[in-house]
Protein backbone atom coordinates (compact mmCIF):
# COMPACT_ATOMS: atom_id res chain seq x y z
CA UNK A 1 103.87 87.66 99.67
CA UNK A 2 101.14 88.11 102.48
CA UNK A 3 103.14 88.12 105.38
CA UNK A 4 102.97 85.72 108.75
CA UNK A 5 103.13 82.83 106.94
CA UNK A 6 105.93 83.16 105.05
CA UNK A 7 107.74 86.11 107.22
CA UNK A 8 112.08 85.22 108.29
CA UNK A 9 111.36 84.81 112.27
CA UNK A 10 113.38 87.86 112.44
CA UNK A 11 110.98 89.85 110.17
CA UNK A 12 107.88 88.08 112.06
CA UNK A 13 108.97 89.47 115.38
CA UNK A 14 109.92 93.06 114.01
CA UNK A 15 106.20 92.80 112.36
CA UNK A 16 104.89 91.74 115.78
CA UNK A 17 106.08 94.88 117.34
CA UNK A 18 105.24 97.10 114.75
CA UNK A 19 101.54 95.62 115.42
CA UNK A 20 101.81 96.00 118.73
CA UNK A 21 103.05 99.38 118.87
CA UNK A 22 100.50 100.22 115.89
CA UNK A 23 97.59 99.04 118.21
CA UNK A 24 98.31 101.59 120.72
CA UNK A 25 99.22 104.98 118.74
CA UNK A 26 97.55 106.56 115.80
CA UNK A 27 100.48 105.58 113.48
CA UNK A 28 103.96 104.36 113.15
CA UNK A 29 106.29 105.53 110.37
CA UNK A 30 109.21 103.12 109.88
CA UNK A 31 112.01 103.20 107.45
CA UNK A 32 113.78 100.49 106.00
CA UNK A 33 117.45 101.22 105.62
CA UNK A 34 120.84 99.64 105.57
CA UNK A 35 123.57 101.21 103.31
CA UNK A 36 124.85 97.91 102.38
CA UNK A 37 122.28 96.31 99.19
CA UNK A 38 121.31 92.46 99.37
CA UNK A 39 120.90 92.50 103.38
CA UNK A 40 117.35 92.35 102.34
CA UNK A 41 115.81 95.59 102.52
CA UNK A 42 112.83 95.32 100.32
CA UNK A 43 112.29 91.14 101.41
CA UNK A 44 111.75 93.07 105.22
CA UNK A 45 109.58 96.23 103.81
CA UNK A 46 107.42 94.06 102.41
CA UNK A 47 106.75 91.56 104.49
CA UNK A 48 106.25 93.51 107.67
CA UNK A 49 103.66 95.96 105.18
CA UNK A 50 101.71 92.59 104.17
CA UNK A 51 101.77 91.24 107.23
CA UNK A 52 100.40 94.14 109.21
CA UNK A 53 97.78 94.60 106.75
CA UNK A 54 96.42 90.97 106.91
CA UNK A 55 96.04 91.86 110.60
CA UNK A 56 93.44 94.43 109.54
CA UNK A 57 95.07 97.59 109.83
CA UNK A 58 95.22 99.88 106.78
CA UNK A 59 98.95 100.14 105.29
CA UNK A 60 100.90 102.41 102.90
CA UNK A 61 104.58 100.90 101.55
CA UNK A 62 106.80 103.95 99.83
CA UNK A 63 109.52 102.19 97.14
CA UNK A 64 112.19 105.15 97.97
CA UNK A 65 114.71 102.91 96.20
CA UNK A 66 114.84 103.72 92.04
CA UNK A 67 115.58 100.06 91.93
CA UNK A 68 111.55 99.57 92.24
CA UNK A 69 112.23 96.25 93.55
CA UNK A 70 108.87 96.25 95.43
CA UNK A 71 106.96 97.05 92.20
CA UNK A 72 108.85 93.74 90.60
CA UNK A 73 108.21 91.27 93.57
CA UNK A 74 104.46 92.21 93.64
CA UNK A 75 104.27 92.37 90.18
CA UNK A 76 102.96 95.78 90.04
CA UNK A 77 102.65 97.97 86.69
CA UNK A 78 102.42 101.33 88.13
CA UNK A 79 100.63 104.36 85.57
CA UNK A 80 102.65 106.60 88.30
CA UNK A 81 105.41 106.35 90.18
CA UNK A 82 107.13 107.59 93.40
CA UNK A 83 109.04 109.90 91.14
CA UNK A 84 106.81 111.73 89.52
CA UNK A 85 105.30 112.22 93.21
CA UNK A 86 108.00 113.30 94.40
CA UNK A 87 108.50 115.68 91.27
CA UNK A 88 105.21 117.49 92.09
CA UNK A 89 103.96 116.13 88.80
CA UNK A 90 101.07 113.83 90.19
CA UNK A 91 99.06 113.88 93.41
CA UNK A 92 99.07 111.43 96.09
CA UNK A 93 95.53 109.78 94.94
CA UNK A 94 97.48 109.39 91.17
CA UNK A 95 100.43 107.50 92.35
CA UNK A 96 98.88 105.52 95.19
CA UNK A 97 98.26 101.98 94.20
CA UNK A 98 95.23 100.95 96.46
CA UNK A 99 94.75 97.54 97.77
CA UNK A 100 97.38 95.58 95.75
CA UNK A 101 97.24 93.59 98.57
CA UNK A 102 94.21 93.44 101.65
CA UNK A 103 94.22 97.04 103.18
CA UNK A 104 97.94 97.53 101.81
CA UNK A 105 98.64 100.25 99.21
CA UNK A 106 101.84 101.28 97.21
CA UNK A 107 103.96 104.07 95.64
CA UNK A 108 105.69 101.85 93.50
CA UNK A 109 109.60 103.29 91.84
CA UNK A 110 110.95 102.12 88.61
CA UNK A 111 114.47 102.08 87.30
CA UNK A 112 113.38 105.99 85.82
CA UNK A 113 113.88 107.48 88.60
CA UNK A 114 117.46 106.62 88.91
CA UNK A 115 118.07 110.75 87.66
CA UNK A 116 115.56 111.81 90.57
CA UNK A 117 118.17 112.97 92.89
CA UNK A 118 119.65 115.21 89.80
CA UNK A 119 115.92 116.40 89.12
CA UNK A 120 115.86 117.38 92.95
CA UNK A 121 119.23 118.68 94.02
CA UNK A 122 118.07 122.36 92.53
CA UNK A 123 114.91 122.45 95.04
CA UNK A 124 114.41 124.13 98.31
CA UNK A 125 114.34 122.32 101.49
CA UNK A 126 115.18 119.49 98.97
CA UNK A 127 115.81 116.96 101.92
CA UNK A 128 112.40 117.46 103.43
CA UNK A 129 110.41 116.96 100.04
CA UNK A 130 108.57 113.66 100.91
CA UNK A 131 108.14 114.96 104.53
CA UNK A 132 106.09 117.81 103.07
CA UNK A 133 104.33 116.22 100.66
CA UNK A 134 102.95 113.89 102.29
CA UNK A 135 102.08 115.77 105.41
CA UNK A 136 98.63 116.03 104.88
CA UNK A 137 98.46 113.16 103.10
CA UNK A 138 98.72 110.54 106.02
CA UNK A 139 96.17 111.90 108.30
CA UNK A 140 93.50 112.29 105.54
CA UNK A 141 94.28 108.46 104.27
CA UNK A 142 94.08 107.09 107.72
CA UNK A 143 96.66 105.08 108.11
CA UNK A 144 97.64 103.52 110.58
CA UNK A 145 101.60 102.43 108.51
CA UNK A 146 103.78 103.52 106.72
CA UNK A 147 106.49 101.87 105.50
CA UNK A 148 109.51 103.50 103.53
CA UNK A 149 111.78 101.16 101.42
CA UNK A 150 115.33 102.81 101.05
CA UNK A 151 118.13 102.11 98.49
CA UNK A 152 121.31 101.28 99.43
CA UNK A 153 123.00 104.84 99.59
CA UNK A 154 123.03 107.79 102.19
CA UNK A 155 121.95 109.53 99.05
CA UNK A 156 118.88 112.70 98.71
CA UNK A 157 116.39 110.31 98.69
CA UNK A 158 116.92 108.01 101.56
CA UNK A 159 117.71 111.20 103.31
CA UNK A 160 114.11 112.20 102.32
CA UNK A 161 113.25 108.75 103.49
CA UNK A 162 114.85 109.73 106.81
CA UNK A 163 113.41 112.87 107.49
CA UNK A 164 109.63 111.61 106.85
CA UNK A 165 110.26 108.40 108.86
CA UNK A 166 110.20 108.08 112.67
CA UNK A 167 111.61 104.83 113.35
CA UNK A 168 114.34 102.31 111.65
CA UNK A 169 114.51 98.92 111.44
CA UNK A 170 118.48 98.08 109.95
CA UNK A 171 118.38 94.27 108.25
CA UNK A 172 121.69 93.02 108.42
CA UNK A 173 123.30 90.30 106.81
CA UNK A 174 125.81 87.63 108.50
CA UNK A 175 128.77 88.82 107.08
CA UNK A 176 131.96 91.16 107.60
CA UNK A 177 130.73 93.73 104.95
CA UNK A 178 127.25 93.71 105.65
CA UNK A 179 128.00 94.75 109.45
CA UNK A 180 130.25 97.12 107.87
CA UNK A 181 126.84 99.07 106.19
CA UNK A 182 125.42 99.40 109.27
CA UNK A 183 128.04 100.69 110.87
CA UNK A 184 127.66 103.41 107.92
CA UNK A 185 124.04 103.59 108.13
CA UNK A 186 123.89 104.30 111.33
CA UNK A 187 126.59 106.70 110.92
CA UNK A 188 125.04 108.42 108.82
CA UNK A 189 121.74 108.31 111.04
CA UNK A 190 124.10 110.35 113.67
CA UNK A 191 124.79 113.12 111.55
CA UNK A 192 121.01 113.24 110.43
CA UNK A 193 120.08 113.81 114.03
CA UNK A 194 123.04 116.43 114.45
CA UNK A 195 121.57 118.32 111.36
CA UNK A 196 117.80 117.79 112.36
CA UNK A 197 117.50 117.15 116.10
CA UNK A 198 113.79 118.13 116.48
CA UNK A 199 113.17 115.00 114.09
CA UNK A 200 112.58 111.73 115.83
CA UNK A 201 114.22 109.20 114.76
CA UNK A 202 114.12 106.18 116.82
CA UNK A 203 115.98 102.43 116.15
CA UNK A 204 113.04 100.02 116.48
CA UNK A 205 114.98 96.67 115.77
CA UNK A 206 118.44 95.29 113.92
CA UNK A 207 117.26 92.38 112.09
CA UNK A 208 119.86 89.71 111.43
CA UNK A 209 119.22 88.15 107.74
């Protein structure tokens, strides 16, 4: 996978904007998300991540989704995972695979961290965990992306997912039930900015897949 080239034209144009919007503010924060699964979630995270960083900018991709379908399509091995981030048991520069692709680095999940949301549901603030810990984080890695991949639930962690990300772009399928999910999804979005209005949350494109 390295982007343009081999990019859905759907996914090229959302990637297009993204660049362009990239070029003129510090940094963009998109997530990923569509409630229904094989709409192509992780195809669309990863391709717009690869493709931005082949244009020179310096890009982070977050696998949010146990799943850890990202870590399987770029054949990734990670010693650390987004889990164990998110668990406070490693730091950002442990679980951070740098460069896996040309200026594009990854928090990879694997199918361990399918009891995450269990392992989180006792914390405080337990919907704003990735927001917080990767506050500082962003600034002091300079970059200028980051992507979140989401699973396909309006579970704890794509509500974490949410509440660190600025901007969503919804891949939808061509069918009845795939419409359906993001009906849902955005649904759901709703009552995230009921709970959290001070968070922006902004719909950057619905990409047809």
């Amino acid at each position: 996978v390295t982007g343009v080239q081999t990019c859905a034209l759907p996914i090229c144009l959302a990637e297009t904007s993204l660049y362009l919007r990239v070029t003129r503010v510090p940094m963009r924060k998109p997530a990923v998300i569509n409630m229904k699964g094989g709409v192509g979630k992780t195809t669309t995270a990863i391709h717009v991540a690869a493709g931005i960083a082949a244009r020179g900018k310096r890009v982070l991709l977050l696998d949010a989704d146990p799943q850890g379908n990202v870590g399987h399509t770029l054949r990734l091995r990670p010693t650390n995972t987004f889990e164990q981030f998110m668990m406070g048991d490693v730091a950002f520069e442990a679980a951070a695979m740098r460069n896996v692709r040309e200026g594009l680095d990854v928090v990879a999940s694997t199918p361990a961290g399918f009891g995450l949301e269990r392992r989180l549901a006792g914390e405080t603030q337990r919907e704003t965990i990735l927001a917080r810990r990767m506050r500082n984080e962003v600034s002091a890695q300079g970059y200028d992306l980051v992507v979140v991949d989401t699973s396909p639930a309006m579970g704890l962690l794509t509500y974490n997912a949410l509440l660190f990300a600025e901007e969503l772009l919804v891949p939808v399928g061509m069918d009845l039930m795939a419409v359906i999910g993001a009906r849902q999804t955005m649904a759901g979005v709703k009552q995230v900015r009921e709970l959290w209005p001070e968070r922006k949350l902004d719909l950057l494109a619905v990409l047809p897949t």
